[in-house]
Each structure stands twice: as C-alpha cells, then as structure tokens.
N, C-alpha and C. Protein backbone atom coordinates (compact mmCIF):
# COMPACT_ATOMS: atom_id res chain seq x y z
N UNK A 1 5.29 13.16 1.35
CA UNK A 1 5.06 14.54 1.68
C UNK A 1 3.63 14.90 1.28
N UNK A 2 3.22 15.57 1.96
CA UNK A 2 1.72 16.10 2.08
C UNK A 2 1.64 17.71 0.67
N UNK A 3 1.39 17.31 -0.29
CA UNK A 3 1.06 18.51 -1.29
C UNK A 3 -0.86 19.19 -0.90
N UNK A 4 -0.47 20.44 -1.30
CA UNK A 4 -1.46 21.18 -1.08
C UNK A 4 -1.61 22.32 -2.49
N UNK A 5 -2.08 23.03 -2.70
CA UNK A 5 -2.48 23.95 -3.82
C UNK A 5 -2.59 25.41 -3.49
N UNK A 6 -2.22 26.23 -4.25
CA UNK A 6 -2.35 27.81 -3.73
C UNK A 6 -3.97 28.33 -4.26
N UNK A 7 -4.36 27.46 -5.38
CA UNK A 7 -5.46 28.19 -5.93
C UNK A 7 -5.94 26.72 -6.66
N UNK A 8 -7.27 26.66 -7.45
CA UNK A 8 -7.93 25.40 -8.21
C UNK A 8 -7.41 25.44 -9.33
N UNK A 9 -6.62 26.79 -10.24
CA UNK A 9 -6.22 26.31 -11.45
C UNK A 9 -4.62 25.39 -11.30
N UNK A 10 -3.73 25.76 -10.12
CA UNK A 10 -2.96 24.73 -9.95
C UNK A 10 -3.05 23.68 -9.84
N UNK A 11 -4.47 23.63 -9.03
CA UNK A 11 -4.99 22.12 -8.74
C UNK A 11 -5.32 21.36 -9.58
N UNK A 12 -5.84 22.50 -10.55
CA UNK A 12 -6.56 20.76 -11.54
C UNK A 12 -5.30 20.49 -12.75
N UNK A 13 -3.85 21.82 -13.01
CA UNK A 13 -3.13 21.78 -13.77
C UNK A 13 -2.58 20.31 -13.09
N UNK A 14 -2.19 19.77 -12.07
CA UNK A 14 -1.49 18.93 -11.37
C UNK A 14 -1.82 17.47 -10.85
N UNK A 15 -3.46 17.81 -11.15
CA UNK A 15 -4.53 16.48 -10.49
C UNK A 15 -5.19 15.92 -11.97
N UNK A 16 -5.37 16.96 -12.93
CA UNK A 16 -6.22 16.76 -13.97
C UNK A 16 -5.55 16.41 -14.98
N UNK A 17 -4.78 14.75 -15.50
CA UNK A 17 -4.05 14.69 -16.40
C UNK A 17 -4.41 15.22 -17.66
N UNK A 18 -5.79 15.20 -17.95
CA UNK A 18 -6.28 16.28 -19.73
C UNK A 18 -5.80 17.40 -19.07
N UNK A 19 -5.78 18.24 -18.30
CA UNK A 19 -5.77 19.52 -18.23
C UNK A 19 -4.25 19.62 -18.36
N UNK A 20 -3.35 19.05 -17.33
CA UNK A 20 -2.10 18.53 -17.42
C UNK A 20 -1.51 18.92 -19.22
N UNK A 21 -2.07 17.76 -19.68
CA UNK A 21 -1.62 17.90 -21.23
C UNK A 21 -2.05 19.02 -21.90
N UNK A 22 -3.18 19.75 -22.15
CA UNK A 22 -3.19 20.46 -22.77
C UNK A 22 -2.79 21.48 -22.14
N UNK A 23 -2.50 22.31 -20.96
CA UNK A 23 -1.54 23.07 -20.18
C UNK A 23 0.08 23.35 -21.23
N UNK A 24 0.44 21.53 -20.73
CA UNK A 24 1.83 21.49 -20.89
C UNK A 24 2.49 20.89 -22.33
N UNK A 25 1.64 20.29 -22.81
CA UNK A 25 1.98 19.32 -23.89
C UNK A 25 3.19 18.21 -23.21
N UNK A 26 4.19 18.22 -24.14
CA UNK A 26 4.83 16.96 -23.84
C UNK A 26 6.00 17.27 -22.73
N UNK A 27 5.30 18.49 -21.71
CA UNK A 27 5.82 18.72 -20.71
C UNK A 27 5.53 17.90 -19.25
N UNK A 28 3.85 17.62 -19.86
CA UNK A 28 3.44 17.15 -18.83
C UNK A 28 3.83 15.90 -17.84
N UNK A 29 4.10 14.87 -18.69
CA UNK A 29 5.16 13.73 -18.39
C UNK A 29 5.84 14.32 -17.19
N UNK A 30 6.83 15.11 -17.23
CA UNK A 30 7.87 15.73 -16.59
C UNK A 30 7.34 16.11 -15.16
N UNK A 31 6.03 17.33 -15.09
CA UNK A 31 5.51 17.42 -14.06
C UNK A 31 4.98 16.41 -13.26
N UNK A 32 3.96 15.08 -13.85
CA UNK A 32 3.74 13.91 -13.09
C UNK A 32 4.95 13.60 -12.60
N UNK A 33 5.81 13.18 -13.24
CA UNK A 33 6.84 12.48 -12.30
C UNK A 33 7.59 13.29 -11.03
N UNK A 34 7.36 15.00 -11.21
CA UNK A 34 8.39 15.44 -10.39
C UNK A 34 6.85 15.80 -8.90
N UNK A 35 5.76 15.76 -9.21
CA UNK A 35 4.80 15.27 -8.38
C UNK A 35 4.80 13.72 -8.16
N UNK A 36 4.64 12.92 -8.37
CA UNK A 36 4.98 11.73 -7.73
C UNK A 36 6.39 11.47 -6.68
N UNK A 37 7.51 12.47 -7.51
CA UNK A 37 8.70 11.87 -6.52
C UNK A 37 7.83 12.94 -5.00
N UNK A 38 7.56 14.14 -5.02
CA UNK A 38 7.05 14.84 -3.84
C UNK A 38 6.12 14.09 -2.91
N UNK A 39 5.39 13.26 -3.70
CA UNK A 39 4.70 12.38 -2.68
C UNK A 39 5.19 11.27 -2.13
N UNK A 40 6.74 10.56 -2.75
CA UNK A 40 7.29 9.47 -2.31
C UNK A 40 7.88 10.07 -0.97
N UNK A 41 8.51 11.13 -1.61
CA UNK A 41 9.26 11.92 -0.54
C UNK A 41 8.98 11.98 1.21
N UNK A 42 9.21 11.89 2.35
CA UNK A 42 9.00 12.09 3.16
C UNK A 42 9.40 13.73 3.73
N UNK A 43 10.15 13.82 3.28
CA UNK A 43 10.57 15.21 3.38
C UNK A 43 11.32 16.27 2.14
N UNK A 44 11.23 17.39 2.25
CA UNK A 44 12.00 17.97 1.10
C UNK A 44 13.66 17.68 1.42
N UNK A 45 14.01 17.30 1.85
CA UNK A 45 15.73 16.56 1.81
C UNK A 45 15.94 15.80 1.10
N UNK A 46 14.98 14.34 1.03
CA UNK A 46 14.93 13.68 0.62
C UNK A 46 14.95 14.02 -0.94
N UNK A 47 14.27 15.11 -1.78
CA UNK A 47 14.45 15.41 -2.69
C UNK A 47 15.49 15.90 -3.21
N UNK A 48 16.24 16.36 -2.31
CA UNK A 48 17.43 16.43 -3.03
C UNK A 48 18.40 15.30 -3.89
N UNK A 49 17.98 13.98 -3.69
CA UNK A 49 18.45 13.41 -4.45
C UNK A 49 17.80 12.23 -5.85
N UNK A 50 16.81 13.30 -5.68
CA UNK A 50 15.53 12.84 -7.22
C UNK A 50 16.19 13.89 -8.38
N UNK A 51 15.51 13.68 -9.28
CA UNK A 51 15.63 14.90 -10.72
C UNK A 51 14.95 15.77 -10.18
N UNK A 52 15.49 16.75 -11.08
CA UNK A 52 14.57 18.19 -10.76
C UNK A 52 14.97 19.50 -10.34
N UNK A 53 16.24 19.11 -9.33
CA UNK A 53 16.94 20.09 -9.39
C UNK A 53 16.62 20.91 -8.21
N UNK A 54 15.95 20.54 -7.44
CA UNK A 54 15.13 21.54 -6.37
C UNK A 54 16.28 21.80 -5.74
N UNK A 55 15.36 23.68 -5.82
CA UNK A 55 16.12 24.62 -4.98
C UNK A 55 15.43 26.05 -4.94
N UNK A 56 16.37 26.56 -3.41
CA UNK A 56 15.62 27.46 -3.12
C UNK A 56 16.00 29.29 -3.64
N UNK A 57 14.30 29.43 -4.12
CA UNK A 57 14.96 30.78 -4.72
C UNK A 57 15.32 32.19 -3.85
N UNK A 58 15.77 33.04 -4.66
CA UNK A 58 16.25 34.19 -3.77
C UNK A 58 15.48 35.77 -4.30
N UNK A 59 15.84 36.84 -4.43
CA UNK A 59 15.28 37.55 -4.48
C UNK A 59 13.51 38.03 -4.08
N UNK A 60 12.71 38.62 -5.34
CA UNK A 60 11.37 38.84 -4.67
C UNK A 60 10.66 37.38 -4.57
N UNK A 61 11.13 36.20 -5.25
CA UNK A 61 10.81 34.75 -4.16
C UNK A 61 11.24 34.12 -3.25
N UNK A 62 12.00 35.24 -2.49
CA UNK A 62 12.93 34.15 -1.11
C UNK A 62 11.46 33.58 -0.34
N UNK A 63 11.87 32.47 -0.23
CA UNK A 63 10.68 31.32 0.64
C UNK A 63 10.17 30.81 -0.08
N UNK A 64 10.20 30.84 -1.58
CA UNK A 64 9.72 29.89 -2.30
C UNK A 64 10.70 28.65 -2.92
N UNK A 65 10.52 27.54 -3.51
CA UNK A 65 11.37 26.69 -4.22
C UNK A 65 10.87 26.03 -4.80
N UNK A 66 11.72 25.85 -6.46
CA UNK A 66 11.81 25.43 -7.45
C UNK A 66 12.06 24.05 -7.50
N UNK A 67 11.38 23.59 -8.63
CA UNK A 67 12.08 22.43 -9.43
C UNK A 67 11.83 22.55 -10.67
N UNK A 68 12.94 21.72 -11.54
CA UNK A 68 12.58 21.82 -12.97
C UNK A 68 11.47 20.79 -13.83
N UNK A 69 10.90 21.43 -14.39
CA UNK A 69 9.80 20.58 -15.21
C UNK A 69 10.68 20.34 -16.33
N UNK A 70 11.09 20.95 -17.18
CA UNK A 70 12.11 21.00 -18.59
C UNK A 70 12.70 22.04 -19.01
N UNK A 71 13.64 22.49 -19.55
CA UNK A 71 14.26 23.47 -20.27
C UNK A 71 13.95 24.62 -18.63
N UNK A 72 13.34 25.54 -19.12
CA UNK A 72 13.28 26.41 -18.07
C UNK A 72 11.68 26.35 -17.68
N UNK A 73 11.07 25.70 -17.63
CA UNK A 73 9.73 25.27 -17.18
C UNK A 73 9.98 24.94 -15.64
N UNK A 74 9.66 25.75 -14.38
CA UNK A 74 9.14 25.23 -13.24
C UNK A 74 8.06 25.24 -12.54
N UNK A 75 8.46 24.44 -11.74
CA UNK A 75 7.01 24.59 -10.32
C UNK A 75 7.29 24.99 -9.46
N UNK A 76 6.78 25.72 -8.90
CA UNK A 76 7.44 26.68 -7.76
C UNK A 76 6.26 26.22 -6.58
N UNK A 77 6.98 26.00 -5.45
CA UNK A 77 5.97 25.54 -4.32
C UNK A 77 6.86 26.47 -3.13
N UNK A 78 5.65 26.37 -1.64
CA UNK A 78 6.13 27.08 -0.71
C UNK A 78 6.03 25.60 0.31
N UNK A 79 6.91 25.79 1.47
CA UNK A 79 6.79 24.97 2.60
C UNK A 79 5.18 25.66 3.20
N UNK A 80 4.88 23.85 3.44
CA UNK A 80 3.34 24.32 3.69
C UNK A 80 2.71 23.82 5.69
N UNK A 81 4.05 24.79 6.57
CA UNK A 81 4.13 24.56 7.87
C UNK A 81 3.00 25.30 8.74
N UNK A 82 2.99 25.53 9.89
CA UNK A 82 2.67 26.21 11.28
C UNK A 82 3.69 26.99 11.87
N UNK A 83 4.50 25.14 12.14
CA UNK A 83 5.44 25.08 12.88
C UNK A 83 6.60 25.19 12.62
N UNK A 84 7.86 25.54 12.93
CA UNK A 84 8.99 26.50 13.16
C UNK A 84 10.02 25.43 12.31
N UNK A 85 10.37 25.41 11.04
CA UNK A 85 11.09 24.98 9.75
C UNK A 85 12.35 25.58 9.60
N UNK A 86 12.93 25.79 10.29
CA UNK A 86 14.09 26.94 10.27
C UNK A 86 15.31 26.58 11.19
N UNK A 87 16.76 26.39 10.63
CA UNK A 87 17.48 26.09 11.36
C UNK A 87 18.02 26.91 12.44
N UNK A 88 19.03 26.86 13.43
CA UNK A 88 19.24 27.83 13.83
C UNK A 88 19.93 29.48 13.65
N UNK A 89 20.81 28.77 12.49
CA UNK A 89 20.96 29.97 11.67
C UNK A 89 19.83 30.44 10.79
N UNK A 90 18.26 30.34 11.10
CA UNK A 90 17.59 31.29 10.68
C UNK A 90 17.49 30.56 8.88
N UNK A 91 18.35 29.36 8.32
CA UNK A 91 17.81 28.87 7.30
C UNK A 91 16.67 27.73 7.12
N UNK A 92 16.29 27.69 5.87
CA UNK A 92 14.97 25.90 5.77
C UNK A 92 15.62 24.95 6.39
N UNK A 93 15.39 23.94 7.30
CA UNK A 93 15.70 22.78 7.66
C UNK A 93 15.06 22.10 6.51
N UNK A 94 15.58 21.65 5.66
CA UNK A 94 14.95 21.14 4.00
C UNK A 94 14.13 19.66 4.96
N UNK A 95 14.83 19.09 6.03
CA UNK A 95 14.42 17.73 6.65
C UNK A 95 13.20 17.62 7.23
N UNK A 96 12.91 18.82 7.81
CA UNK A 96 11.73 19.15 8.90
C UNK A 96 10.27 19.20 7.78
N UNK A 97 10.65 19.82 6.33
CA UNK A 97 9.44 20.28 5.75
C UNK A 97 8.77 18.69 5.17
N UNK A 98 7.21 18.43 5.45
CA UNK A 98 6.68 17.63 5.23
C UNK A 98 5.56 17.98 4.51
N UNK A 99 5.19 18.85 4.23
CA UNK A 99 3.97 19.42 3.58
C UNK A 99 4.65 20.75 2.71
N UNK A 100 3.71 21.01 1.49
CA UNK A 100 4.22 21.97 0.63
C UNK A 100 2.96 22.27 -0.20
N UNK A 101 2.83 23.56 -1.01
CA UNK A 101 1.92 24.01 -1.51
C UNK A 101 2.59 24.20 -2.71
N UNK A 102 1.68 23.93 -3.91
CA UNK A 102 2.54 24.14 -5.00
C UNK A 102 1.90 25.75 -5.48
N UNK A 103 2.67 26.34 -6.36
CA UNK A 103 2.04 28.09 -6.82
C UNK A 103 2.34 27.77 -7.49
N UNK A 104 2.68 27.64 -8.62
CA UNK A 104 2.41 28.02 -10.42
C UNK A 104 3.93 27.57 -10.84
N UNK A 105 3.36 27.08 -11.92
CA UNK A 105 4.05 26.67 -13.00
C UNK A 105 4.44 27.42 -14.13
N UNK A 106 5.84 27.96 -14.15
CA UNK A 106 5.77 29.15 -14.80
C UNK A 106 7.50 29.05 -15.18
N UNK A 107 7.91 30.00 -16.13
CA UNK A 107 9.28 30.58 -16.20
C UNK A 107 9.74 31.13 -16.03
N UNK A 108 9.85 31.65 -14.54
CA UNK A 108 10.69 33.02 -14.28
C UNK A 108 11.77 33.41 -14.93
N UNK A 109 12.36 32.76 -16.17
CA UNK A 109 13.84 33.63 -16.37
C UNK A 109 13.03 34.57 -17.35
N UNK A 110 12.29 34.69 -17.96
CA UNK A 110 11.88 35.93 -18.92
C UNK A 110 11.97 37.09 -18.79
C-alpha cells in the first residue's frame, strides 16, 4: 500500500527513527511495525488480519481509521483515493483502498 502524510511533523514522526523514539519512547517499536505491515499490505483488507486492530472510526472522525500503536496510543490515517472507494451501500470497500495518508498519532479517548 502506497502511504502518504497529512503534514512533515507526521512525516518525519514515521520516517525519522530518532524522531520516532524520542516522540514515542518504547512505543516506537509498535508504530514501525504497524507501518511496515501497511506497506506489505496491498490493500486495507488485507490488514485486517495483521495486529493493530484497524478500524473505522465514527463520530466527528467518520472517514478516518485507526490502528493501535499500544494501550490507547493510535494512528489515525485517511484513505488516500480520487477514485470511488465505496461499496454500494455507500460503505469503504476496505479491498479497493491502496493508498492512505497517515494524520496523527494521538489518543482520542481523553
């Protein structure tokens, strides 16, 4: 799968293993690997059966989706399309998405 970035401090949190660590501490581990499975990935379906937990959120982030970094630590990324990702009932075709943008690494339950 094709990753992309919303902004440069995601970018270098995700590309820049020092930055990585001092970001996350002994979180960081966690994020490499759940970025590496995204790039094995061919599609976000396929992730459904890695760690991590991915899924899609609801409220003021409907269209965005999660995975878990640790405890309540995620990464929240958007499908990063053009073209029409959506089943016919109007949900993600999780199969179709090949590209994704990651937005921030954060804990929404607070």
């Amino acid at each position: 799968m094709e990753i992309s970035y919303a902004n440069s401090r995601i970018r270098k949190i995700c590309t820049d293993d020092k930055v990585t660590r001092k970001e996350l501490g002994a979180s960081a581990k966690f994020l490499r690997e759940r970025l590496d499975d995204m790039l094995l990935a061919e599609n976000l379906e396929e992730l459904r059966t890695f760690p991590g937990n991915y899924h899609e959120l609801t409220g003021d982030r409907k269209g965005q989706i999660a995975c878990n970094i640790t405890g309540r630590l995620r990464l929240i990324f958007t499908p990063d399309h053009e073209s029409n990702i959506t089943k016919p009932d109007g949900g993600l075709d999780w199969s179709k998405v090949t590209a994704v943008m990651n937005l921030e690494i954060v804990d929404y339950h607070q």
